[in-house]
Protein backbone atom coordinates (compact mmCIF):
# COMPACT_ATOMS: atom_id res chain seq x y z
CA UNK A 1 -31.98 -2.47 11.91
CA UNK A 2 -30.42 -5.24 10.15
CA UNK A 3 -27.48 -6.88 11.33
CA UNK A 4 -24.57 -8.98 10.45
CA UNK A 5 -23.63 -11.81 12.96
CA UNK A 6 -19.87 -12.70 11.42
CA UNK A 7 -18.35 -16.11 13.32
CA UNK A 8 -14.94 -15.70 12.86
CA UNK A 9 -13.31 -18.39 15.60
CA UNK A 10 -11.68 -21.01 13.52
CA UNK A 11 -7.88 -22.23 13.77
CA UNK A 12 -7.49 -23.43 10.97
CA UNK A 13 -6.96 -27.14 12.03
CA UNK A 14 -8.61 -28.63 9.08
CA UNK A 15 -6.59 -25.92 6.80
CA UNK A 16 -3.35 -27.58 8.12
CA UNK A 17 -1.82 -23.94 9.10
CA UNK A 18 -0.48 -22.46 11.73
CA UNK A 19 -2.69 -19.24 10.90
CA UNK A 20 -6.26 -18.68 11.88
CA UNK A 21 -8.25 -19.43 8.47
CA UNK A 22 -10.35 -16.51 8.42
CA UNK A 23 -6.06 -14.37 8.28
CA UNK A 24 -5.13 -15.95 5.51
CA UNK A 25 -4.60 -14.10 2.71
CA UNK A 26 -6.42 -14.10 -0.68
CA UNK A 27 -4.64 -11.31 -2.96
CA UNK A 28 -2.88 -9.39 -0.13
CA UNK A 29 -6.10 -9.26 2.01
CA UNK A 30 -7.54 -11.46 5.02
CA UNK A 31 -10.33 -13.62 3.88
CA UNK A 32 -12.16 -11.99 6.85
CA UNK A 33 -11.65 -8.69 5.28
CA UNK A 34 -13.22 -9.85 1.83
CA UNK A 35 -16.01 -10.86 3.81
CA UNK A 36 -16.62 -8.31 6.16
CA UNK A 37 -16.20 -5.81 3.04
CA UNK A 38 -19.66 -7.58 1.57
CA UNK A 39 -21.44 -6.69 4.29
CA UNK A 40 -19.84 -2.79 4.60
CA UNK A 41 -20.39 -2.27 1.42
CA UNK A 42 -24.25 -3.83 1.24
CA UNK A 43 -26.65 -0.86 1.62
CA UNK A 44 -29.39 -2.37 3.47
CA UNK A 45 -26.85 -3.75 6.36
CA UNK A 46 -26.64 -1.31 9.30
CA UNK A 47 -24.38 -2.95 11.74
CA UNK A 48 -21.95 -5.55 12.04
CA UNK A 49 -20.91 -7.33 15.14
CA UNK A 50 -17.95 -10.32 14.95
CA UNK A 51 -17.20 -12.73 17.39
CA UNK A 52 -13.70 -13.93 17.20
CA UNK A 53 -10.98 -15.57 20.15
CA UNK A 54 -10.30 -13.16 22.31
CA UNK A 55 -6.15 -13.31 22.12
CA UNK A 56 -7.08 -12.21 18.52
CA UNK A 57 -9.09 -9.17 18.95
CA UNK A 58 -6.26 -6.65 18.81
CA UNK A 59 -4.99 -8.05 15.32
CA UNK A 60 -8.91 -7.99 14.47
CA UNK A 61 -9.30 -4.31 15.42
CA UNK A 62 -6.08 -3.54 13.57
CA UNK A 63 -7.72 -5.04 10.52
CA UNK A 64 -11.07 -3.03 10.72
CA UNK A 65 -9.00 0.12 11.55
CA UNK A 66 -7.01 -0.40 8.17
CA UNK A 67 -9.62 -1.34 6.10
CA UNK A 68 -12.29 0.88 7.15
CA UNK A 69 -15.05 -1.30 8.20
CA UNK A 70 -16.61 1.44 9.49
CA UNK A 71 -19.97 -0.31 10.60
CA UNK A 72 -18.64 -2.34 13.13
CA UNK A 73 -19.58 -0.71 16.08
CA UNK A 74 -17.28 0.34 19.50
CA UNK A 75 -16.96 -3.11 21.59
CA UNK A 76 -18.45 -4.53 18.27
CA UNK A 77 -15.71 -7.37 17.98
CA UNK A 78 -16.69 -9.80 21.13
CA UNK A 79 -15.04 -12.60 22.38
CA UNK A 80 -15.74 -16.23 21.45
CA UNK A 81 -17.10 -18.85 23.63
CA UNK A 82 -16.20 -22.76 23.86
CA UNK A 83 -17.97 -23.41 20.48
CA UNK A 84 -19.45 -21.82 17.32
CA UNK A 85 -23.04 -21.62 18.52
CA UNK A 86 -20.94 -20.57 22.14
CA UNK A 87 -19.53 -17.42 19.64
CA UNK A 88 -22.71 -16.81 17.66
CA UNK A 89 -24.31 -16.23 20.82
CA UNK A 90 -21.28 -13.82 22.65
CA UNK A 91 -22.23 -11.56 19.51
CA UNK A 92 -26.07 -11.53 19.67
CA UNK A 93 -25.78 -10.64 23.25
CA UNK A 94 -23.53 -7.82 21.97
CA UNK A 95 -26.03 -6.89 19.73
CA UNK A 96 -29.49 -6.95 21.93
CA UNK A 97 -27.45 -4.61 24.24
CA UNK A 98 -27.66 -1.75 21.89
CA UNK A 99 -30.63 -2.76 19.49
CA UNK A 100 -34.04 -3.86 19.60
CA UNK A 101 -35.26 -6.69 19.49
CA UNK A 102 -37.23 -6.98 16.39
CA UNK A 103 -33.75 -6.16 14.51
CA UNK A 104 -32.94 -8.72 11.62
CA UNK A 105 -29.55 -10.23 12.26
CA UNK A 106 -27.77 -12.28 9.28
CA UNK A 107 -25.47 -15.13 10.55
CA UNK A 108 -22.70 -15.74 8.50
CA UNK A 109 -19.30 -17.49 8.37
CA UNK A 110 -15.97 -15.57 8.78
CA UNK A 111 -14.56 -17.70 6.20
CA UNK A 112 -17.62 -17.45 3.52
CA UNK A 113 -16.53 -14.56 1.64
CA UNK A 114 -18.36 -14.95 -2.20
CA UNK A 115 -21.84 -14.12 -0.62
CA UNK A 116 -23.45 -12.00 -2.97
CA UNK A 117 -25.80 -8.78 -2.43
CA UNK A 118 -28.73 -10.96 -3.88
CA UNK A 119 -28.57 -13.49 -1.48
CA UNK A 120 -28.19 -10.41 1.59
CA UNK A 121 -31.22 -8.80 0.24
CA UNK A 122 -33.23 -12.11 -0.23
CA UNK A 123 -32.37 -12.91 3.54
CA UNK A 124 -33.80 -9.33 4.84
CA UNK A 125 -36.98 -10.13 2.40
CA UNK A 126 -37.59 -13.71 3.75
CA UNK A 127 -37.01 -13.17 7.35
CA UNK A 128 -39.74 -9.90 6.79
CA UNK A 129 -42.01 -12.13 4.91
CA UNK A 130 -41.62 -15.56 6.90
CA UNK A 131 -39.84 -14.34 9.93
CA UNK A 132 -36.77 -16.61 8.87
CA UNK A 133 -34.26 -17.08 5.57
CA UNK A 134 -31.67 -20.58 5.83
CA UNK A 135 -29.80 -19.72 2.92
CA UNK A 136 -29.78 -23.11 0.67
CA UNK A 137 -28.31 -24.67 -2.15
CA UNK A 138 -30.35 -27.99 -4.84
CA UNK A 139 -28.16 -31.07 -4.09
CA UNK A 140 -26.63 -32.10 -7.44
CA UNK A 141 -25.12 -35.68 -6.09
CA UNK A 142 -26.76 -38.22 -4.43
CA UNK A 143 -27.08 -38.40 -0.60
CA UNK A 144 -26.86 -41.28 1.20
CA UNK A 145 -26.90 -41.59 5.19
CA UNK A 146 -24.75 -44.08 6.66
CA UNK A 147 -25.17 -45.03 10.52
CA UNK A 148 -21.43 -46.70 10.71
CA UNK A 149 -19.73 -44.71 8.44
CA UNK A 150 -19.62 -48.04 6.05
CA UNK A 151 -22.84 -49.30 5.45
CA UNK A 152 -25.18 -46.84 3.34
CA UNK A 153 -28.60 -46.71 5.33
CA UNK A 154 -30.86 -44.51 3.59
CA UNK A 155 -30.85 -43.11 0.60
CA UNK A 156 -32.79 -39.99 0.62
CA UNK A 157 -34.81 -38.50 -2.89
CA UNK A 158 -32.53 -36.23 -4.19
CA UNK A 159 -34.85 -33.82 -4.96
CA UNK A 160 -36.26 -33.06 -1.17
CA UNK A 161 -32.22 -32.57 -0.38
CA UNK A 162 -30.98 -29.34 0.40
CA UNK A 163 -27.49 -28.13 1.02
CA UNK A 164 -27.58 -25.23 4.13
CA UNK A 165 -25.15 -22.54 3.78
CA UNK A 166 -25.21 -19.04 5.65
CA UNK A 167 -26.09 -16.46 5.95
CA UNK A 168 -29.10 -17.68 8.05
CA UNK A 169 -31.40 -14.75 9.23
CA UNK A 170 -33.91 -14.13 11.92
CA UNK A 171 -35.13 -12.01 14.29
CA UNK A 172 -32.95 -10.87 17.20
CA UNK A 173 -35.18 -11.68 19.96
CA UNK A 174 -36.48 -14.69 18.05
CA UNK A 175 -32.81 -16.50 17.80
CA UNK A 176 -31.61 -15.60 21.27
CA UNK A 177 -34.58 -17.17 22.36
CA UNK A 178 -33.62 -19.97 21.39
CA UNK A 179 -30.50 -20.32 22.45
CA UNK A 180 -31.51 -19.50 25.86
CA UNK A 181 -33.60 -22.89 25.54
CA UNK A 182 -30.89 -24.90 24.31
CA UNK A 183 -28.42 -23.16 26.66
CA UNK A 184 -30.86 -24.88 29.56
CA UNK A 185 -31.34 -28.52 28.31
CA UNK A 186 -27.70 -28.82 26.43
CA UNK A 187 -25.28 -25.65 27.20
CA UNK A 188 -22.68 -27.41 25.14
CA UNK A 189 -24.52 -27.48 21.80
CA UNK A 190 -24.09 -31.02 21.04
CA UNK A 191 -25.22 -31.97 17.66
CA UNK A 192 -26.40 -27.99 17.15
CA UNK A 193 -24.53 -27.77 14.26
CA UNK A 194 -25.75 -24.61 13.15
CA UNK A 195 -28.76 -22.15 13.08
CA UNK A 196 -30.76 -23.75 11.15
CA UNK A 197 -30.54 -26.57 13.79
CA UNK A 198 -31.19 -24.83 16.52
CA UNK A 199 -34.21 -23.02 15.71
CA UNK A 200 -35.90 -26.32 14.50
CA UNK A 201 -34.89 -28.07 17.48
CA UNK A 202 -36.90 -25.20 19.26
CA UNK A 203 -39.92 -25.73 17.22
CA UNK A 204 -39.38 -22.77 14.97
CA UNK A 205 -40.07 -22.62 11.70
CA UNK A 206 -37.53 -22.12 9.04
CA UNK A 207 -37.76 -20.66 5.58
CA UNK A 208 -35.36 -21.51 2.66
CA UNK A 209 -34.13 -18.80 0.36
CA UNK A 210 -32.12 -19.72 -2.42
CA UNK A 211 -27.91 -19.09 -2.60
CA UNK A 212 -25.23 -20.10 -5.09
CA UNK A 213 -23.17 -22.70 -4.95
CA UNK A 214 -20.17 -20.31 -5.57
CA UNK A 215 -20.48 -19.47 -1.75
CA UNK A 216 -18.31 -21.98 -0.25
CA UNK A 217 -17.18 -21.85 3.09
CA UNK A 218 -12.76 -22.24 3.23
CA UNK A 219 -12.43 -25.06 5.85
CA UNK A 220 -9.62 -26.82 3.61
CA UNK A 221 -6.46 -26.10 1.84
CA UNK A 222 -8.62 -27.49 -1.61
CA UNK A 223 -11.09 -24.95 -0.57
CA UNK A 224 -8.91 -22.03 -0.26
CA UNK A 225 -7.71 -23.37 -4.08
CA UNK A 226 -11.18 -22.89 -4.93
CA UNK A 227 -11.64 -19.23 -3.17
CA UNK A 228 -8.18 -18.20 -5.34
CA UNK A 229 -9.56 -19.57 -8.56
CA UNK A 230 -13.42 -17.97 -8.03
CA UNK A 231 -12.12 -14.69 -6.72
CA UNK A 232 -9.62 -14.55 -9.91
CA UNK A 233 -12.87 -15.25 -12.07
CA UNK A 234 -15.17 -12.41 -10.43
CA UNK A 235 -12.00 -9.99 -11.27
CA UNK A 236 -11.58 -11.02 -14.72
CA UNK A 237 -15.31 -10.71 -15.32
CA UNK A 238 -15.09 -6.85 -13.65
CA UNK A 239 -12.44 -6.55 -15.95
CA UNK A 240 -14.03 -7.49 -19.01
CA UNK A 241 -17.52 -5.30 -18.25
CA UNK A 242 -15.18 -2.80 -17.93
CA UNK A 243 -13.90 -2.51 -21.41
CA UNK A 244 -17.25 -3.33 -22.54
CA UNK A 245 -18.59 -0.05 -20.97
CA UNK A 246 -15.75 1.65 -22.47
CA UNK A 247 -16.45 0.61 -25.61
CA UNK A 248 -19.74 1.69 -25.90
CA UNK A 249 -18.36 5.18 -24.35
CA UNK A 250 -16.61 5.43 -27.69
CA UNK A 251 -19.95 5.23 -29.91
């Protein structure tokens, strides 16, 4: 089985609204929905199991219902926890109840909706080839680490710098093992900042596969800008291979 892990517990406080980021709408349909619809629509993906706050689940169901997200399973949308890694783990447990354990599982963000098939499919390969995939991104600025926020410390060679992005994949039993470590020593995930983190704060070892930097994550309203502007692009570019094709229908 492979299985989509889809965090969708953000307010929205960075966005500035009043509206849950992952509801906001990008061309008369939830960002969660464009999402979600990558994942329904990706043929190797099996299953998909969200974690979202649990006042919102309704709304959530009402959404899946409408837009026929048809492999989320019964009891598939769980409730969040106090924090991300809190929610990630609500939805793994959801998962291990009605799938093995040597299942894949892809964790991705709610609110990352321009993941490609490409990058899916080079998760599933990596985590079968290296038992892991952190989906990554070349740093094109420089880095710098700075201990005060003022002073730069460090300054890292660019080239060894990676930018993480999600999904990040691994085996089911693999990644809930790990949280149940880190659940022990530090059950409020401080400074677990993601998967990625976890896993090599268990002594596990991660894999990079390559992503785009087109798959940004909408935390802000300059980001949501973005998401409007990229998702106008990939239509226009549909568009346009469309009347290509039709041209060469002619001849």
């Amino acid at each position: 089985m492979n299985i989509a892990i889809i965090f969708a517990g953000g307010i929205g406080q960075r966005m500035g609204s009043n509206i849950p980021k992952q509801f906001l709408k990008v061309y008369g349909k939830p960002i969660i929905i464009h999402t979600l619809e990558k994942f329904q629509y990706n043929s190797n993906i099996d299953l998909i199991y969200v974690a979202c706050k649990e006042d919102l689940i309704p709304l959530f169901n009402e959404l899946i219902h409408k837009y026929q997200i048809t492999k989320i399973p019964n009891n598939g949308v769980v409730p969040g926890g106090k924090t991300g890694q809190d929610s990630i783990y609500n939805a793994l447990c959801a998962a291990k109840r009605e799938n093995s354990g040597d299942s894949i599982v892809l964790i991705h963000d709610g609110v990352r909706p321009i993941i490609t098939d490409d990058v899916i499919n080079k998760n599933i390969e990596s985590v079968i080839q290296n038992g892991s995939a952190i989906t990554c991104t070349a740093c094109y600025e420089t880095p710098v680490i700075s201990y005060n926020s003022k002073d730069i410390d460090e300054l890292p060679k660019r080239r060894f710098v990676y930018t993480a992005q999600a999904p990040q994949s691994f085996y089911l039993d693999k990644i809930l093992e790990a949280h149940e470590i880190v659940r022990k020593n530090n059950p409020d995930y401080i400074d677990i900042v993601d998967s990625c983190t976890l896993m090599k704060n268990c002594g596990f070892n991660v894999s990079i596969v390559e992503g785009n930097r087109g798959n940004i994550k909408v935390t802000t309203p300059e980001d949501y800008i973005d998401l409007l502007a990229r998702l106008s692009a990939e239509d226009q570019k549909q568009i346009f291979e469309l009347l290509e094709n039709q041209k060469k229908c002619k001849f």
